[in-house]
C-alpha atoms as a PDB file:
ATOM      1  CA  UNK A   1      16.897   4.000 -23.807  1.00  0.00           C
ATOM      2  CA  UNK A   2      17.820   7.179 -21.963  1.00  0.00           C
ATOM      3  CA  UNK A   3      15.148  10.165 -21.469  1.00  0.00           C
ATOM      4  CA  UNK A   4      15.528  13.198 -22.928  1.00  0.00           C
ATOM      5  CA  UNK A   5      13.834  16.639 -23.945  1.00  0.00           C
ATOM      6  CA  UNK A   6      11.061  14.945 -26.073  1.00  0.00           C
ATOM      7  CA  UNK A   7      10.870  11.203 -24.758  1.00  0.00           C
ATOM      8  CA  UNK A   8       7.996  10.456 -22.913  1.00  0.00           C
ATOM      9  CA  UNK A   9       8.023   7.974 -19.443  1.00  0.00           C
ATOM     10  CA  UNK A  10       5.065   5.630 -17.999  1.00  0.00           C
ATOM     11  CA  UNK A  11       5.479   4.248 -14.712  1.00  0.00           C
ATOM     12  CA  UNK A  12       3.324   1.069 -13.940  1.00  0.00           C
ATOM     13  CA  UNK A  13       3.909   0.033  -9.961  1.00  0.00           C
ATOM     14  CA  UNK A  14       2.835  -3.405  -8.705  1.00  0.00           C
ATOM     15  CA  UNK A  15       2.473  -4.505  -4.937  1.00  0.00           C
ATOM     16  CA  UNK A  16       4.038  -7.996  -4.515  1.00  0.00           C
ATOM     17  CA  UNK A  17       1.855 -10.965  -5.308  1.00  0.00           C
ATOM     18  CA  UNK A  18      -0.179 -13.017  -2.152  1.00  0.00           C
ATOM     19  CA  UNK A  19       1.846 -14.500   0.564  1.00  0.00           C
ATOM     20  CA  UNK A  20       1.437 -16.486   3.298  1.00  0.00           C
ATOM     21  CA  UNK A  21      -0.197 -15.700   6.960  1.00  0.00           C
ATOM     22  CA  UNK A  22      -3.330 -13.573   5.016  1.00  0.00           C
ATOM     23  CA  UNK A  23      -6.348 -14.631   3.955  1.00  0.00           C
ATOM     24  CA  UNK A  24      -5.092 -16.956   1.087  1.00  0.00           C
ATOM     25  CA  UNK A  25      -4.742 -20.033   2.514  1.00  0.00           C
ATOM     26  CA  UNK A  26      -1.253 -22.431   2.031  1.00  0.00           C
ATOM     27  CA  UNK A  27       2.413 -21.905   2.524  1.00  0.00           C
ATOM     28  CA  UNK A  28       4.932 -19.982   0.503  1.00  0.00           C
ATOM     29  CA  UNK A  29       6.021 -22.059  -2.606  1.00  0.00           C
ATOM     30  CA  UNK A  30       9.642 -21.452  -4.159  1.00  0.00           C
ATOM     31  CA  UNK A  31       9.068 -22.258  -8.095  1.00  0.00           C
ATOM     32  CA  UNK A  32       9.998 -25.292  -7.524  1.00  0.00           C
ATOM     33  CA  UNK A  33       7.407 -26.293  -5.262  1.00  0.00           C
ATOM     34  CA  UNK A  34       9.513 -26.175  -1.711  1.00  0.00           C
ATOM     35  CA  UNK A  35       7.911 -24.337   0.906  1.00  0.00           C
ATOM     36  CA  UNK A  36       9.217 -20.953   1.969  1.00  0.00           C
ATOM     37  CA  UNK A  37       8.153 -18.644   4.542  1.00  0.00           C
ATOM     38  CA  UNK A  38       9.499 -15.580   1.622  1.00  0.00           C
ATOM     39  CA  UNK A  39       8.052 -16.491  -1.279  1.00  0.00           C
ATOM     40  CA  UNK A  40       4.337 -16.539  -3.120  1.00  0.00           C
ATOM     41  CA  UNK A  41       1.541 -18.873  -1.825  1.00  0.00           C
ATOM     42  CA  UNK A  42      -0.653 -20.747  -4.813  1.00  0.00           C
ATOM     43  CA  UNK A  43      -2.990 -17.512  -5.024  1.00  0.00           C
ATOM     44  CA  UNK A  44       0.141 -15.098  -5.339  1.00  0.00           C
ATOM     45  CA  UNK A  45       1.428 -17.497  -8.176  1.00  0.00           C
ATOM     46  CA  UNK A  46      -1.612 -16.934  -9.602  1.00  0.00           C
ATOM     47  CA  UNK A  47      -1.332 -13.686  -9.472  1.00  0.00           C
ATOM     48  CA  UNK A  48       1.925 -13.452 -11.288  1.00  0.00           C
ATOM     49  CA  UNK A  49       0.767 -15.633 -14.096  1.00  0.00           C
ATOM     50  CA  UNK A  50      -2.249 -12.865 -14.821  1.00  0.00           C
ATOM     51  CA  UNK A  51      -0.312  -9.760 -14.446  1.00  0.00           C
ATOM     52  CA  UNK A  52       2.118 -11.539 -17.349  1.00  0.00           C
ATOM     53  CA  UNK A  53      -1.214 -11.884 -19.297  1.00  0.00           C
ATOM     54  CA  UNK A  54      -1.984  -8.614 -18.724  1.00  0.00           C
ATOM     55  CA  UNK A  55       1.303  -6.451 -19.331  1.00  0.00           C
ATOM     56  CA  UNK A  56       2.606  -9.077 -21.789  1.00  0.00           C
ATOM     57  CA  UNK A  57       0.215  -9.264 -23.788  1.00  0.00           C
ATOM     58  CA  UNK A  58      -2.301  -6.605 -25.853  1.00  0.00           C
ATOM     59  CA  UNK A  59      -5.478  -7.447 -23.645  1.00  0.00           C
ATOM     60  CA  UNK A  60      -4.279  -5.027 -21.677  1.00  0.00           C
ATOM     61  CA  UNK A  61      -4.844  -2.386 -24.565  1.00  0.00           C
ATOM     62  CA  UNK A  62      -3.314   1.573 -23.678  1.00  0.00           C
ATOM     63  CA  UNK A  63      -3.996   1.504 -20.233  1.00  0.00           C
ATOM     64  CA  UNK A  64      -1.717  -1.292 -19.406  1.00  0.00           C
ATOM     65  CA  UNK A  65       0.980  -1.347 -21.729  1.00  0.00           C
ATOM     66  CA  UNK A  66       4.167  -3.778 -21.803  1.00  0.00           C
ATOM     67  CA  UNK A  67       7.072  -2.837 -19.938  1.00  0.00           C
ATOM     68  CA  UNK A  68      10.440  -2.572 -21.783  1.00  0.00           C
ATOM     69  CA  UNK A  69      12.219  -2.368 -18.443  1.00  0.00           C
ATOM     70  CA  UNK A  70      11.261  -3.945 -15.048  1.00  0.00           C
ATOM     71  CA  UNK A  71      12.366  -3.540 -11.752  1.00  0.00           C
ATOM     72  CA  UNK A  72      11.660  -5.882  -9.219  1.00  0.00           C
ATOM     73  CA  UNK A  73      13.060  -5.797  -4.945  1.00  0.00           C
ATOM     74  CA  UNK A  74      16.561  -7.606  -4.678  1.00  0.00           C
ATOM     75  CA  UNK A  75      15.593 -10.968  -3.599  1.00  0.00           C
ATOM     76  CA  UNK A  76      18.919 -11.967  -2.584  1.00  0.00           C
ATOM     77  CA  UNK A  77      19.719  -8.535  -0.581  1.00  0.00           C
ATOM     78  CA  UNK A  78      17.897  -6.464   2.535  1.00  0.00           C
ATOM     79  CA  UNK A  79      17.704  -4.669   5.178  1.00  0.00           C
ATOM     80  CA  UNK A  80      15.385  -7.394   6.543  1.00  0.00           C
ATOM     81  CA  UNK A  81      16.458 -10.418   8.701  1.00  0.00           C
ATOM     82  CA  UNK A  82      16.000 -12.684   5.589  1.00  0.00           C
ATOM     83  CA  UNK A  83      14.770 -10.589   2.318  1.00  0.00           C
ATOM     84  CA  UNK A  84      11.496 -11.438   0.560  1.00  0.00           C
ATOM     85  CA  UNK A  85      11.508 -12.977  -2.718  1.00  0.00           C
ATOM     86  CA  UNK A  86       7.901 -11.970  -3.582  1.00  0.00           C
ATOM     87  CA  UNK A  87       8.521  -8.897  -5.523  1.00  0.00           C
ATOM     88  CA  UNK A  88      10.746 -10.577  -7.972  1.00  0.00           C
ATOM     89  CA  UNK A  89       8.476 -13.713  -8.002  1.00  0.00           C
ATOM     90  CA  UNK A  90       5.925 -11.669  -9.248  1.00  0.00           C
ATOM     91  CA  UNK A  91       7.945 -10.533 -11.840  1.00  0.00           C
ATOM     92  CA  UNK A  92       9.274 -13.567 -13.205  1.00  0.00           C
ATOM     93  CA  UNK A  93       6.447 -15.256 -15.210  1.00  0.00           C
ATOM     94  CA  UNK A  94       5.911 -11.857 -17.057  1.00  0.00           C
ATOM     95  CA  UNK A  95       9.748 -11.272 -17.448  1.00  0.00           C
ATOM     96  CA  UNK A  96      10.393 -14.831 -19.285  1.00  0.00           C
ATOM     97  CA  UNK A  97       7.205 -13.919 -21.376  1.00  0.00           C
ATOM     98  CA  UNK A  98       9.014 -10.629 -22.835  1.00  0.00           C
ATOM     99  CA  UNK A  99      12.192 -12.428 -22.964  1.00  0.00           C
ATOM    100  CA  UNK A 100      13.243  -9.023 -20.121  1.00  0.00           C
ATOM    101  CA  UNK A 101      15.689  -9.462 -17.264  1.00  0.00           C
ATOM    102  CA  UNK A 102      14.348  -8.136 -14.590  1.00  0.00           C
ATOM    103  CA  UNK A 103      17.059  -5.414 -12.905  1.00  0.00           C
ATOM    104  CA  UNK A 104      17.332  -6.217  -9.167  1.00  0.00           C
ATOM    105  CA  UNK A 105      20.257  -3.533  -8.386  1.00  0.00           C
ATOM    106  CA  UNK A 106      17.953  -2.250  -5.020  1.00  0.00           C
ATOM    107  CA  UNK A 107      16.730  -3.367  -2.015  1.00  0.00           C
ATOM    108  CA  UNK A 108      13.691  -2.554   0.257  1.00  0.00           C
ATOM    109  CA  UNK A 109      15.170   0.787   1.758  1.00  0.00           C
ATOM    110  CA  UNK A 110      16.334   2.534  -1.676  1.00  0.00           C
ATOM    111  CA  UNK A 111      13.220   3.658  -2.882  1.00  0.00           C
ATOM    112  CA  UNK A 112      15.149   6.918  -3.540  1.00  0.00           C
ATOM    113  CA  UNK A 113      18.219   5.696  -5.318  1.00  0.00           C
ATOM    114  CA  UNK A 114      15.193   3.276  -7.525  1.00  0.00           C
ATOM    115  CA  UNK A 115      13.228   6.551  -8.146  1.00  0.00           C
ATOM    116  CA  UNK A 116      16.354   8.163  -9.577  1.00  0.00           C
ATOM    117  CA  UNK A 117      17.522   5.116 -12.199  1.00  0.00           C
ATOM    118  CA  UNK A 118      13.715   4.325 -13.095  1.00  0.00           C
ATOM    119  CA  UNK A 119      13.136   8.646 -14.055  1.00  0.00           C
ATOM    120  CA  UNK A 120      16.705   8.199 -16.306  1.00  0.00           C
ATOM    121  CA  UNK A 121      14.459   5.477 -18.759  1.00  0.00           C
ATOM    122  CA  UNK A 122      12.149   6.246 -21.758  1.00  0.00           C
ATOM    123  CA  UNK A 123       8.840   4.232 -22.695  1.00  0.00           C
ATOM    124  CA  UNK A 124       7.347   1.970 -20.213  1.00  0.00           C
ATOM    125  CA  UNK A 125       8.944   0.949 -16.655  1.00  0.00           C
ATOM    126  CA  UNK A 126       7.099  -1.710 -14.668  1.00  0.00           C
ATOM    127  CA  UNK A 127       8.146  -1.873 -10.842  1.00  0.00           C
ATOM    128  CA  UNK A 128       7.476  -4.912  -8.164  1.00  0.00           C
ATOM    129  CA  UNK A 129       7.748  -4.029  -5.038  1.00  0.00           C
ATOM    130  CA  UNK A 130       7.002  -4.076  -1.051  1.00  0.00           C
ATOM    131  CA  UNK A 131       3.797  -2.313  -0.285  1.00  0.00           C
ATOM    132  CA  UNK A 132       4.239   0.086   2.614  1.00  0.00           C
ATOM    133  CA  UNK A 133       7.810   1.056   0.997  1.00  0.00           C
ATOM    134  CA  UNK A 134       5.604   1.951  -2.338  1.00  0.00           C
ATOM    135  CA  UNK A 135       3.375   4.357  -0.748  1.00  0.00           C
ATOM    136  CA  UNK A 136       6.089   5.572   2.287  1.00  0.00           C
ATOM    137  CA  UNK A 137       8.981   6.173   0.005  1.00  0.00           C
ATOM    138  CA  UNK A 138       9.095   5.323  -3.582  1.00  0.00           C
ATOM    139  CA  UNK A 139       5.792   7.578  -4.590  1.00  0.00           C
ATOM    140  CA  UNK A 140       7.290  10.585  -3.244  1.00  0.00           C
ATOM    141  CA  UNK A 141      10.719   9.887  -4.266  1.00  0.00           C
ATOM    142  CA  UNK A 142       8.595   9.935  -8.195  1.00  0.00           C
ATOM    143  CA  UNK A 143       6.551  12.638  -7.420  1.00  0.00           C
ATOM    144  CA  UNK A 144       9.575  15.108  -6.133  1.00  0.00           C
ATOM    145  CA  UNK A 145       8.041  17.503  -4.499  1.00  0.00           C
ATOM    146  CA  UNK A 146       4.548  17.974  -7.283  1.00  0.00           C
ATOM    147  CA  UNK A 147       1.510  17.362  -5.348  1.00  0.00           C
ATOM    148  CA  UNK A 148      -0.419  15.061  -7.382  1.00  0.00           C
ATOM    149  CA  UNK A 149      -4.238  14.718  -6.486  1.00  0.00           C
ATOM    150  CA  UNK A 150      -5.570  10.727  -6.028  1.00  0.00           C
ATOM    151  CA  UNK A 151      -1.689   9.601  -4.783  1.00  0.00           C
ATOM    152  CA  UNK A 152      -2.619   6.991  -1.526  1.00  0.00           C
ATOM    153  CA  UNK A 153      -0.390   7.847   1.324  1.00  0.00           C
ATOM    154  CA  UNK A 154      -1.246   4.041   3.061  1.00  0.00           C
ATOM    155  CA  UNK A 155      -1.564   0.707   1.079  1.00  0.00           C
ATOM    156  CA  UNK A 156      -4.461  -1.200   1.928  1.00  0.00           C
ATOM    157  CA  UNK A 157      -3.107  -4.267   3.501  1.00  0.00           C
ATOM    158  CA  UNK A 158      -5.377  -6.804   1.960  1.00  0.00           C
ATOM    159  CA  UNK A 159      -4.711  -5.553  -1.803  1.00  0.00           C
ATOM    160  CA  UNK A 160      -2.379  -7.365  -4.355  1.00  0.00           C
ATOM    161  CA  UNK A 161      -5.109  -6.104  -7.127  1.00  0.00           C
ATOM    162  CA  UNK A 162      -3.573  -2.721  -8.291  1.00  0.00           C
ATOM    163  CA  UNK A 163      -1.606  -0.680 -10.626  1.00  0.00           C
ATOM    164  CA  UNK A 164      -0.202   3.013  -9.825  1.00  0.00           C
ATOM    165  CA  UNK A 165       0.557   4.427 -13.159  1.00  0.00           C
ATOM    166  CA  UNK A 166       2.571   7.673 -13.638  1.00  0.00           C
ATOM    167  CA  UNK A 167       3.148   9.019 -16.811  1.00  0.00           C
ATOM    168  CA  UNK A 168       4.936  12.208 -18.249  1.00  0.00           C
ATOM    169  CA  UNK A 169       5.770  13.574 -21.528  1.00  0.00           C
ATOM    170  CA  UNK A 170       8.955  14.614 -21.148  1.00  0.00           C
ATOM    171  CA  UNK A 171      11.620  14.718 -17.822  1.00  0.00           C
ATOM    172  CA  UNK A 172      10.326  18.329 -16.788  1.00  0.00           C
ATOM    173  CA  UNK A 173       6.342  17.753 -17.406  1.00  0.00           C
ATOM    174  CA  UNK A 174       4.469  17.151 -14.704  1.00  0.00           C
ATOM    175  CA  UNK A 175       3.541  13.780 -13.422  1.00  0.00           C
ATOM    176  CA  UNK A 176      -0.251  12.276 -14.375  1.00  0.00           C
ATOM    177  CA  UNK A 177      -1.282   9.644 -12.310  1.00  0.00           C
ATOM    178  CA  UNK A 178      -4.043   7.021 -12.046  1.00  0.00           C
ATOM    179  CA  UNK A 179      -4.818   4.252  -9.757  1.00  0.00           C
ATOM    180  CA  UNK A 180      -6.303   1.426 -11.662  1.00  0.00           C
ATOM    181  CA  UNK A 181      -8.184  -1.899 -10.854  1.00  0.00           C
ATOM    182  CA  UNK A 182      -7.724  -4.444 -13.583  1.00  0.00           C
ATOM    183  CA  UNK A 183      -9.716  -6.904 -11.455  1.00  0.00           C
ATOM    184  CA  UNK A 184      -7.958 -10.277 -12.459  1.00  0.00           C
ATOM    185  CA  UNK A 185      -8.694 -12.446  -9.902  1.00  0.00           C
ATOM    186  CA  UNK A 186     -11.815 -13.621  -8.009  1.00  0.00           C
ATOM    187  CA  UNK A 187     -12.428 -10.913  -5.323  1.00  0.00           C
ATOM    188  CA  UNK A 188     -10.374  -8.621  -6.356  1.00  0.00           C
ATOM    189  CA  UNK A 189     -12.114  -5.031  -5.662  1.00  0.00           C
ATOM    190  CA  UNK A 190     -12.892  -1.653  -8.108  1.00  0.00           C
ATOM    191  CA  UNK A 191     -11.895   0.347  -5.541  1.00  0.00           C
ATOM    192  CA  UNK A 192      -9.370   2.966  -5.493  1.00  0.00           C
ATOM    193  CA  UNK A 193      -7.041   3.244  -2.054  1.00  0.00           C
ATOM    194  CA  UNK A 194      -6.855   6.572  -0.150  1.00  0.00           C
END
């Protein structure tokens, strides 16, 4: 679906899932169980599996609503020595629930060129990506210039656990945003970032 005068847009941004070298303990697991420094430890897997309950399913009820598009980091492509496959991992159990191929056309580094496909949809967007590229350059590629009050300007390092929604009613409205804490997993924390 394209936007248009009278189409509204929700944005729903994910960090990556866990990986290794934090607090979660174990290596990286490919799905098929190989270890790999660039993809998901058990507790990121984990991860995956409840964000695909929650955005695939109606427990998440108006304030998380299912995605008809999702963008996830190219796993295959980056400006990085060897480029992560966590941001499409974390994608991937809640892309084969809705039957959705995920659209992997940018890399860590085009937040802007992302920003400008992801405003040119209608409905609901979902986008997995690299945490200090989120807050650095893809939130004020979306915002454009508006100054919207609550936006974090630094992602907490140790957080996997939360959604930045943006939502407008039409391509010139103004952005609303929230940050919210669906609180999936054990220790995962009810409070907002700064």
């Amino acid at each position: 679906m394209t936007a248009n005068s009278t189409v509204s847009l929700t944005i729903l941004i994910i960090r990556h899932a866990e990986k290794e070298g934090e607090q979660w303990p174990g290596p990286g697991l490919t799905p098929e169980g190989v270890e790999d420094k660039k993809s998901l430890v058990v507790r990121g897997w984990q991860r995956a599996g409840a964000w695909a309950t929650l955005f695939g399913t109606d427990l998440g009820g108006d304030r998380y609503p299912t995605p008809i598009v999702i963008y996830a980091a190219n796993p295959d492509s980056s400006p990085l020595e060897q480029p992560s496959r966590r941001p499409f991992q974390t994608v991937t159990p809640l892309s084969e629930r809705l039957g959705i191929t995920p659209i992997i056309d940018y890399q860590v580094g085009q937040e802007s060129e992302l920003a400008s496909a992801i405003a040119g949809n209608s409905g609901v967007v979902l986008v997995s990506w690299e945490h200090k590229a989120i807050t650095g350059r893809l939130l004020p590629a979306i915002a454009s210039g508006q100054q919207i009050k609550g936006m974090p300007h630094k992602w907490d390092d140790t957080r996997y656990d939360l959604v930045l929604r943006f939502d407008r009613l039409s391509p010139d409205a103004p952005w609303l945003f929230w940050q919210l804490c669906p609180r999936l997993l054990s220790g995962d924390s009810p409070a907002l970032m700064e």
